[in-house]
Protein backbone atom coordinates (compact mmCIF):
# COMPACT_ATOMS: atom_id res chain seq x y z
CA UNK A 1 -19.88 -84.00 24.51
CA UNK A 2 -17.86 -80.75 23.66
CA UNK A 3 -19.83 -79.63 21.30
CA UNK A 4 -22.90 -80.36 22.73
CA UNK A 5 -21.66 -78.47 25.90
CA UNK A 6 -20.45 -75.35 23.66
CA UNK A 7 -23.90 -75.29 21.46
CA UNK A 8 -26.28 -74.99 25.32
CA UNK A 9 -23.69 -72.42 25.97
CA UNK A 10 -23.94 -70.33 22.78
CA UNK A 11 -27.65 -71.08 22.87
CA UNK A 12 -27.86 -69.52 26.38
CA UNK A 13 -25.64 -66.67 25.32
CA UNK A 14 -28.09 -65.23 22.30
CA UNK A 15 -30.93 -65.29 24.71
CA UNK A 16 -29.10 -63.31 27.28
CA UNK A 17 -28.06 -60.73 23.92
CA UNK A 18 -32.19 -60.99 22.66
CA UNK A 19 -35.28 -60.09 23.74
CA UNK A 20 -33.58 -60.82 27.17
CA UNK A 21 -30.96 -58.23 27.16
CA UNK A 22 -31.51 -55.86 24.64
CA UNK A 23 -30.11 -53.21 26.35
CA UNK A 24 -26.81 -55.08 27.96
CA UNK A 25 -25.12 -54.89 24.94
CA UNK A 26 -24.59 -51.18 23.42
CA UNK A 27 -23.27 -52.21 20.57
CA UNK A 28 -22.90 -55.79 20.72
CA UNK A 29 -19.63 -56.98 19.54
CA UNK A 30 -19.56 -59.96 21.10
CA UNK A 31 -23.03 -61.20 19.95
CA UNK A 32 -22.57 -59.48 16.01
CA UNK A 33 -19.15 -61.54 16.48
CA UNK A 34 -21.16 -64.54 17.12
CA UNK A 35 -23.29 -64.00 15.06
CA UNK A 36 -21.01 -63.94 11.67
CA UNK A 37 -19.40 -67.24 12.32
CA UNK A 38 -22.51 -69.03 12.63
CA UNK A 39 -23.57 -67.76 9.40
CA UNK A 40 -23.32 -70.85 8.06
CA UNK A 41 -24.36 -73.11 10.14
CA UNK A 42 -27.62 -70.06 10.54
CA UNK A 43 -28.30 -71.30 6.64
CA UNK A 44 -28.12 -75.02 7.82
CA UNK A 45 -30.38 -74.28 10.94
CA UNK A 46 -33.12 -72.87 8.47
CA UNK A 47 -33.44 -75.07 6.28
CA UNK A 48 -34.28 -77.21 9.06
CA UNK A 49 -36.61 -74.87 10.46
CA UNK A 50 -37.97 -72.47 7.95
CA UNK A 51 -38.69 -69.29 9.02
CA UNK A 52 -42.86 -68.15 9.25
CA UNK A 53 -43.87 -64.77 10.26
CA UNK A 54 -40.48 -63.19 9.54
CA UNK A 55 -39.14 -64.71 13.37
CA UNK A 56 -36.92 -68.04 13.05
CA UNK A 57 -38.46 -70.54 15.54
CA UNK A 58 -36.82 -71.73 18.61
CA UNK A 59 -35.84 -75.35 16.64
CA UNK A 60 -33.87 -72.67 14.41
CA UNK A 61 -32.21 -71.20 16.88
CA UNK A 62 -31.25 -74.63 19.09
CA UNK A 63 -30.05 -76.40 15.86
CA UNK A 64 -27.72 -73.19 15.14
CA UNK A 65 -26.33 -73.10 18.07
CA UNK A 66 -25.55 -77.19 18.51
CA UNK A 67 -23.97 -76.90 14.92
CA UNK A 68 -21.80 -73.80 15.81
CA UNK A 69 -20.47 -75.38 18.87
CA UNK A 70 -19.65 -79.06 16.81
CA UNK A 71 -18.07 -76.66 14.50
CA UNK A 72 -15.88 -74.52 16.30
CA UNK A 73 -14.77 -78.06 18.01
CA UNK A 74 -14.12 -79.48 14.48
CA UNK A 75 -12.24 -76.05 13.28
CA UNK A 76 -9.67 -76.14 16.33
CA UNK A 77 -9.28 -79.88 15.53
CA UNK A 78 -7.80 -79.19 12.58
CA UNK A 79 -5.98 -76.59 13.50
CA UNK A 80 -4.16 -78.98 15.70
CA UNK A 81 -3.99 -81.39 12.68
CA UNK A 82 -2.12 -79.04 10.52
CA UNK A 83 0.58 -78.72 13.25
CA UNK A 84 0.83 -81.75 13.53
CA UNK A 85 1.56 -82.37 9.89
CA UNK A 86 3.51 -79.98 9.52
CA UNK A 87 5.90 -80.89 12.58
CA UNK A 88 5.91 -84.56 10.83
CA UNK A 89 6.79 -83.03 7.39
CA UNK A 90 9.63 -81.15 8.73
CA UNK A 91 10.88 -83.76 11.61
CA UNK A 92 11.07 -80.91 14.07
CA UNK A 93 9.42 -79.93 17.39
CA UNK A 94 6.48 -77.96 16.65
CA UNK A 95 6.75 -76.05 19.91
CA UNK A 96 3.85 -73.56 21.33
CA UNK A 97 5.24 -70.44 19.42
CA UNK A 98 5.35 -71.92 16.34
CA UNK A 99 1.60 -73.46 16.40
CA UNK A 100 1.01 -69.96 17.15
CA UNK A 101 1.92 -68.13 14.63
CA UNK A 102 0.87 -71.09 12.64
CA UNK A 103 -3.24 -70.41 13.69
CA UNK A 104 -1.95 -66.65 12.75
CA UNK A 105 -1.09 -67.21 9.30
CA UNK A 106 -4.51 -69.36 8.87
CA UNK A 107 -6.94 -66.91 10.54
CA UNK A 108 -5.46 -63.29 9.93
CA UNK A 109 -7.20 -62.90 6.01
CA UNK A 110 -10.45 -64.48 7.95
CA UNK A 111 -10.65 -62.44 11.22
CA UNK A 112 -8.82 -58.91 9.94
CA UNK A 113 -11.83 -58.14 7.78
CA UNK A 114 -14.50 -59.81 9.84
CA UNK A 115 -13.23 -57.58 13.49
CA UNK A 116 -13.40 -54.45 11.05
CA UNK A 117 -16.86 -55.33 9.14
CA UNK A 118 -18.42 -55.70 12.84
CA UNK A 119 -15.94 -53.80 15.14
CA UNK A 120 -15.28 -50.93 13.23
CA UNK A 121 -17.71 -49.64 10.57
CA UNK A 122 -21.16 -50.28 12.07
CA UNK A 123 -20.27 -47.86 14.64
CA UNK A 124 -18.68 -45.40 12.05
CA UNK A 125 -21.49 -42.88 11.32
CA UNK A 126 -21.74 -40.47 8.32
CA UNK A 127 -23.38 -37.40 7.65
CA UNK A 128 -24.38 -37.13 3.94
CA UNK A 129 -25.37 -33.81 3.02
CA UNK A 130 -27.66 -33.26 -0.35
CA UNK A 131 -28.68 -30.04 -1.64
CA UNK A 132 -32.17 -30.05 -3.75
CA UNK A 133 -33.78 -27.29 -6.05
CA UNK A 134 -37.46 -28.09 -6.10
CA UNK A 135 -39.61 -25.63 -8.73
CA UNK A 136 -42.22 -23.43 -6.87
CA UNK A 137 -40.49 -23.58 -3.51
CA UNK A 138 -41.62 -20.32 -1.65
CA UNK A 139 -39.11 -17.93 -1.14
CA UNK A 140 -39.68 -18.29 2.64
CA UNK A 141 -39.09 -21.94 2.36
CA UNK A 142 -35.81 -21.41 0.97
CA UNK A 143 -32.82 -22.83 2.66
CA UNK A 144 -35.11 -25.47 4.94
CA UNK A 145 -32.84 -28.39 6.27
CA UNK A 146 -34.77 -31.60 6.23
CA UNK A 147 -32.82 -34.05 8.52
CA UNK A 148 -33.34 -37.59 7.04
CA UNK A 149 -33.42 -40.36 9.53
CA UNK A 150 -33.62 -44.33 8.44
CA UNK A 151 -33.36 -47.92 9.61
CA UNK A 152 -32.33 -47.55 13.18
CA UNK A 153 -33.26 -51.30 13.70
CA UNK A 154 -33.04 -51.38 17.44
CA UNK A 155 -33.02 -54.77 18.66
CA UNK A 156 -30.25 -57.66 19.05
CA UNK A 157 -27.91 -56.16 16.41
CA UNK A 158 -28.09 -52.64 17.26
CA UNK A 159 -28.16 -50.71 20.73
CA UNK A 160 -29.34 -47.11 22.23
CA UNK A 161 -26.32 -46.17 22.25
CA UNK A 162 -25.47 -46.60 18.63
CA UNK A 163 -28.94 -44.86 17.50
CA UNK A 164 -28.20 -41.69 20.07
CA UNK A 165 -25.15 -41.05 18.43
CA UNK A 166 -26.62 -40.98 15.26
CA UNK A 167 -29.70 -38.49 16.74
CA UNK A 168 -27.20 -36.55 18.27
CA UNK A 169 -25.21 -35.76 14.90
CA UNK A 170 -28.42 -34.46 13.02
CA UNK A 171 -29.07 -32.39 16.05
CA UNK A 172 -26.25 -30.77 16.03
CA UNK A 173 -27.25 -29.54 12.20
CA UNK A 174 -30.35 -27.77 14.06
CA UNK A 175 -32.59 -28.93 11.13
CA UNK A 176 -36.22 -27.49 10.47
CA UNK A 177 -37.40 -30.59 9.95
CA UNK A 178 -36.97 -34.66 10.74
CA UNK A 179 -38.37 -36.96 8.49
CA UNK A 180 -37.88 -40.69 9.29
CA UNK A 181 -38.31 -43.27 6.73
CA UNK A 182 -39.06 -46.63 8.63
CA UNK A 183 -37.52 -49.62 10.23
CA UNK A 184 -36.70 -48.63 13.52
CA UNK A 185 -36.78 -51.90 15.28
CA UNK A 186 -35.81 -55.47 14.24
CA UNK A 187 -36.19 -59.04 15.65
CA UNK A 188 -38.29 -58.82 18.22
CA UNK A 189 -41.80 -57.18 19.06
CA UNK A 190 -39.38 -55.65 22.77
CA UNK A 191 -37.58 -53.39 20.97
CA UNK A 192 -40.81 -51.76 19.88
CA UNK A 193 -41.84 -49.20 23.21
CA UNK A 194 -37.82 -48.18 23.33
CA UNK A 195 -37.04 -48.21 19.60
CA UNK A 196 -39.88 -45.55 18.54
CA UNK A 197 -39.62 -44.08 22.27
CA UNK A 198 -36.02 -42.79 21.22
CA UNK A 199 -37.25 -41.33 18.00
CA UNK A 200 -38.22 -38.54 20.24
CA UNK A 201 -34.87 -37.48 21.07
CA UNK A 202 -34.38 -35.71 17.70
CA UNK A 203 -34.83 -32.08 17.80
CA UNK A 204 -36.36 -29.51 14.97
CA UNK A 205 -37.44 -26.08 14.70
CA UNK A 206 -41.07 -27.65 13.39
CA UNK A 207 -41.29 -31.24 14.35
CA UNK A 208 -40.73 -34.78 12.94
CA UNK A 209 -42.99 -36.80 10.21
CA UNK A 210 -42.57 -40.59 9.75
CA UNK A 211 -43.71 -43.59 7.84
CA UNK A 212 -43.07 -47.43 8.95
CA UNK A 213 -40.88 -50.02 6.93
CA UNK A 214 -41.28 -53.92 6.53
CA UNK A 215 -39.53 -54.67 9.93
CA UNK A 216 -41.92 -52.09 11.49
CA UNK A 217 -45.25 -54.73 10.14
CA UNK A 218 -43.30 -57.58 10.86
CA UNK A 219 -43.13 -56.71 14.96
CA UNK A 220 -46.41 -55.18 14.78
CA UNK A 221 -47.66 -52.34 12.97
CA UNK A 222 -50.71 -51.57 15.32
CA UNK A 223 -48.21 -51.32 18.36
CA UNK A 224 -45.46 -49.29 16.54
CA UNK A 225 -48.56 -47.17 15.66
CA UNK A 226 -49.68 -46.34 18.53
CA UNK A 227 -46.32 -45.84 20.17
CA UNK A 228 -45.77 -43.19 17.97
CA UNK A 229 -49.60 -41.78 18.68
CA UNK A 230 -48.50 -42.20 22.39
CA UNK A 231 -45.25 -40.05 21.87
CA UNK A 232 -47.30 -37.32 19.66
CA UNK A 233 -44.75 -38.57 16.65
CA UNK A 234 -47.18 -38.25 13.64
CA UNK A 235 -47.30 -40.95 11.08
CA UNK A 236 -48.35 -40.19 7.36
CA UNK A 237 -48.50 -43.64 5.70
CA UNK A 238 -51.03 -42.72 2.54
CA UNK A 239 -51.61 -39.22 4.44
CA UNK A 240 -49.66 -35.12 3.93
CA UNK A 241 -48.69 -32.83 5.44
CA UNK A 242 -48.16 -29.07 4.75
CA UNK A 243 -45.06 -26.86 5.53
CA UNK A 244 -44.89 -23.53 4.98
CA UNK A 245 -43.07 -20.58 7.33
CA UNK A 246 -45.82 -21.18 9.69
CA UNK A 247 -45.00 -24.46 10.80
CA UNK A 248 -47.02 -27.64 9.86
CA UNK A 249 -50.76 -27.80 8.82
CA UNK A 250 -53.53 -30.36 7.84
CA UNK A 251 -54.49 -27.75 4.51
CA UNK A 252 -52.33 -25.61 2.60
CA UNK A 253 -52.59 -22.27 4.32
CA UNK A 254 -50.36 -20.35 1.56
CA UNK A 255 -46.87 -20.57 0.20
CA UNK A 256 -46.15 -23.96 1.11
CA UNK A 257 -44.39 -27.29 0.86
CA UNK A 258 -46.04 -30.51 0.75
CA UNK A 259 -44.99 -33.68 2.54
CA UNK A 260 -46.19 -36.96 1.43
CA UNK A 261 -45.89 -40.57 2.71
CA UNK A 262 -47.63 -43.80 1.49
CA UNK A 263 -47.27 -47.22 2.90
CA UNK A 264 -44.62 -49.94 3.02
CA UNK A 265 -44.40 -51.41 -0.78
CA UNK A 266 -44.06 -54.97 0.72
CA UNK A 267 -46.31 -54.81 3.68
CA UNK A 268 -48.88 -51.73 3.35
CA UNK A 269 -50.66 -50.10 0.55
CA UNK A 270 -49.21 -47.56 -1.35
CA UNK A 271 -52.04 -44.86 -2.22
CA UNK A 272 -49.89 -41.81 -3.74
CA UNK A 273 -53.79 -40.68 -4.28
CA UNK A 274 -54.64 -40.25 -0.85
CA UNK A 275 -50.95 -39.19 -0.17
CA UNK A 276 -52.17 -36.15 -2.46
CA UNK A 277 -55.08 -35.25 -1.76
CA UNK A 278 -55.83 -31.64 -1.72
CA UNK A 279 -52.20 -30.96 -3.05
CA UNK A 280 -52.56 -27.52 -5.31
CA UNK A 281 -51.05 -28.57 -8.49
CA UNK A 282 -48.34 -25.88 -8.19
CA UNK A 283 -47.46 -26.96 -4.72
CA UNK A 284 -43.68 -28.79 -4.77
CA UNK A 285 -44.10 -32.01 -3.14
CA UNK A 286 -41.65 -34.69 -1.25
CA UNK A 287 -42.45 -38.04 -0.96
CA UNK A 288 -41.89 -40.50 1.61
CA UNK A 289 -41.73 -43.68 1.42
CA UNK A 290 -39.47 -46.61 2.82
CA UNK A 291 -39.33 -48.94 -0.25
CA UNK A 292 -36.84 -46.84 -2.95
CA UNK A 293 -38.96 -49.05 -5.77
CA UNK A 294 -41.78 -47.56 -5.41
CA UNK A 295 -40.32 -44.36 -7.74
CA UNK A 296 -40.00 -46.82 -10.58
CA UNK A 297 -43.05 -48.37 -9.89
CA UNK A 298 -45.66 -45.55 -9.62
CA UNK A 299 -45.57 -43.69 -12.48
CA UNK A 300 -46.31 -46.62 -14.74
CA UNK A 301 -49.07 -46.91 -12.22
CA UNK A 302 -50.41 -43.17 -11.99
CA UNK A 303 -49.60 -41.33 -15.42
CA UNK A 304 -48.95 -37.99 -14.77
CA UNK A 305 -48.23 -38.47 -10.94
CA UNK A 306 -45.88 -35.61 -9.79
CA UNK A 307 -43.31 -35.63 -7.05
CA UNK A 308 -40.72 -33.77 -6.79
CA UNK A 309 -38.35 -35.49 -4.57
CA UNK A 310 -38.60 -38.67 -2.72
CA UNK A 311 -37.23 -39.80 0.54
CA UNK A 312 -36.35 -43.61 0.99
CA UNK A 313 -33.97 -46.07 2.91
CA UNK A 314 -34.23 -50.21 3.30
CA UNK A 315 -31.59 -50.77 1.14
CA UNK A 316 -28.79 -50.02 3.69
CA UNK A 317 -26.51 -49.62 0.87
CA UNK A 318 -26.21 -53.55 0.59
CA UNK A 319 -24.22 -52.99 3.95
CA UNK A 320 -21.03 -54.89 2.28
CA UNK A 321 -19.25 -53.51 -1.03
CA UNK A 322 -16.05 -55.42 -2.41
CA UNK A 323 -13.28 -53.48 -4.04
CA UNK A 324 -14.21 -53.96 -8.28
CA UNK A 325 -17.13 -56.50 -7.48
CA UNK A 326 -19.50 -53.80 -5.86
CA UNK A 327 -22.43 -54.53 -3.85
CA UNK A 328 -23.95 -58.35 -3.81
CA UNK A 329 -26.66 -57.96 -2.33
CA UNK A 330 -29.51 -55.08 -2.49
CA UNK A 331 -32.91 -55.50 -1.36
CA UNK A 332 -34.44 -53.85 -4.02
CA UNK A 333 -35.48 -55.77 -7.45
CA UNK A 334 -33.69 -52.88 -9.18
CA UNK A 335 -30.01 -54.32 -8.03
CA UNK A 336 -27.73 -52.07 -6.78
CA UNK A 337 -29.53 -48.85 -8.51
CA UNK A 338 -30.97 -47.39 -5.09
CA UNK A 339 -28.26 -49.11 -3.14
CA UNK A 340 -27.46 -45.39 -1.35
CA UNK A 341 -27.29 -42.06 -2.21
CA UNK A 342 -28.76 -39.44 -4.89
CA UNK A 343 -30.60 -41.47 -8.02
CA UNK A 344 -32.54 -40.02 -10.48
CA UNK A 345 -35.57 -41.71 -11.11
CA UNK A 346 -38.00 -42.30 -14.20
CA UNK A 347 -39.80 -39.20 -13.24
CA UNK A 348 -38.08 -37.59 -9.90
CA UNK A 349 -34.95 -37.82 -8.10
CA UNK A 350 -34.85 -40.24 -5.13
CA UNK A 351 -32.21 -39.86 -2.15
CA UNK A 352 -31.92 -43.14 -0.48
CA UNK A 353 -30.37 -43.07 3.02
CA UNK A 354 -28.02 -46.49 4.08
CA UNK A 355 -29.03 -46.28 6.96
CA UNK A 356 -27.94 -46.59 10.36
CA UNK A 357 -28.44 -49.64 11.57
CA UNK A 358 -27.83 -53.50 10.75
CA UNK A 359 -29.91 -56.34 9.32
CA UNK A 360 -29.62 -59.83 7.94
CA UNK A 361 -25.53 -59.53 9.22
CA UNK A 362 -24.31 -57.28 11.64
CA UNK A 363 -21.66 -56.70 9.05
CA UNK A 364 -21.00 -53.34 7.07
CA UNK A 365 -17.90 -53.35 4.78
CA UNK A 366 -17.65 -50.37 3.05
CA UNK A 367 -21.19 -48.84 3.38
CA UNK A 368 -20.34 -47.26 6.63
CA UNK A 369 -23.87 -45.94 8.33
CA UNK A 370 -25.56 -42.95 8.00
CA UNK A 371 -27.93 -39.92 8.68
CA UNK A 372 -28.70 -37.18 5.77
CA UNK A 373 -29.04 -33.42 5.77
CA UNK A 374 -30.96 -32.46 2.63
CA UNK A 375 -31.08 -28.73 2.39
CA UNK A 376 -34.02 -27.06 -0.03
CA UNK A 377 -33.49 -24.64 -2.65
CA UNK A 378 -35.36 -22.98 -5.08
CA UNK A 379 -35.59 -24.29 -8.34
């Protein structure tokens, strides 16, 4: 009856910290917390209940939360069994202190890395700064700080408050321009009016330019779309853009720089054709695109494709890196190649941003979170 009691309770608890209450938690520690111990029992739940559409059904969510409260039941059991033994072994009292430092010794190398993995380094933000010679830059274009924004994921792992901290530190940079490279909300269609909605807050001297990520199609593309219409936040999925000391424009009026998106390489198209058209052949040209792979997979495509720099994020880093093992996990069927950071590609560098928020665990280790300042030179 415990358990059963303790599995309502934690079931109540993540819908308060959901769709519910996505803004009661700024951070979340409590849920992410949560959230980690019930990993596995979250692995037991789904294969259950197999997730569809990207959102774990409520059966998934029940079933998590009745195993997680028989198993926190069963793991202080046997804490109270090893005390036990132990007082028989050595024929002596076991008194409270003792039991004490007894659960101690058992749960420090368990709970010291898991408090800093979801305490700590989520909510330690880094500013990686790049600087990149393109060939053919104009002269007046020289210098132009490009403030890279990725993976916000607002929703029941990451809060407003987390995100505005991030916007706040590329603001402070006073960049030209913000370019934003998808997934900026997670779990839940909610978070969609308030996760694009605080896009806004980043400042420029000419604007911001986006494309969506995977989590951006699964909570709805058409409504992230036309949030960002509705905020005046252009998108340019398979579309460009021009910048030259003007500002931005629909054609090439001069010396100018061309910015490129195409769509997500899981859930869109990716068209680098239309992404090009009416690109001068001697105009330098950044790509963005969410998916890192898709600067291995599109020159193969497209001989002779040019870009000359692409912008990319999804791959958080892997989020968790262990001391001479590296990264486990990377989203990316290129392992840990586009993890993070500067990579040159086949045919043009990529810089892939970790990102700054959380998915799959609302664990980093390692791979603290990030926003970039990429700084143009001429080549």
């Amino acid at each position: 009856m415990t358990w059963l009691l303790g599995g309502l309770g934690l079931s109540a608890f993540f819908w308060l910290c959901g769709d519910a209450g996505l803004h009661l938690w700024p951070l979340r520690p409590v849920t992410n917390l949560a959230e980690l111990a019930l990993t596995p029992f979250s692995i037991v739940a789904q294969m259950m209940f197999p997730v569809h559409d990207h959102h774990p059904s409520p059966g998934y969510y029940l079933a998590r939360s009745l195993l997680g409260g028989f198993g926190s039941v069963t793991a202080l059991g046997l804490v109270r069994e090893v005390a036990r033994l132990l007082r028989a072994l050595r024929g002596q009292p076991f008194d409270g202190k003792r039991r004490k430092m007894l659960a101690g010794l058992l749960l420090t190398p368990i709970l010291g890395p898991a408090l800093y993995s979801v305490l700590v380094e989520p909510a330690w933000l880094k500013l990686r700064r790049y600087e990149v010679e393109l060939a053919g830059l104009p002269p007046e274009l020289d210098g132009l700080k490009l403030a890279h924004f990725s993976d916000s994921h607002f929703g029941p792992l990451v809060g407003l408050m987390h995100i505005r901290r991030a916007i706040a530190m590329l603001n402070a940079e006073q960049p030209d321009l913000v370019l934003l490279t998808g997934d900026y909300v997670h779990q839940t269609p909610s978070a969609i009016r308030d996760g694009i909605a605080v896009l806004t807050e980043l400042k420029s001297r000419l604007g911001s330019l986006a494309v969506l990520g995977n989590h951006d199609h699964w909570e709805g593309a058409e409504a992230c779309r036309a949030e960002f219409a509705r905020h005046g936040l252009p998108l340019i999925d398979n579309r460009r853009v021009f910048v030259s000391a003007q500002g931005l424009n629909d054609q090439p009026v001069g010396p100018c720089l061309a910015i490129c998106g195409v769509g997500d390489l899981w859930e869109d198209s990716v068209d680098p054709e239309k992404a090009l058209q009416d690109v001068p052949a001697d105009c330098p040209r950044l790509l963005l695109s969410h998916n890192p792979d898709v600067a291995e997979l599109l020159p193969g495509r497209f001989p002779g494709l040019r870009f000359d720099l692409q912008l990319s994020g999804h791959t958080h880093g892997g989020q968790v890196s262990f001391p001479g093992l590296g990264t486990p996990m990377v989203p990316s069927a290129y392992g840990p190649r586009y993890a993070g950071g500067r990579v040159q590609g086949p045919a043009w560098p990529v810089v892939v941003s970790r990102g700054v928020g959380l998915t799959v665990l609302p664990v980093r280790f390692r791979v603290p979170p990030e926003v970039g300042l990429i700084t143009l030179r001429r080549g």
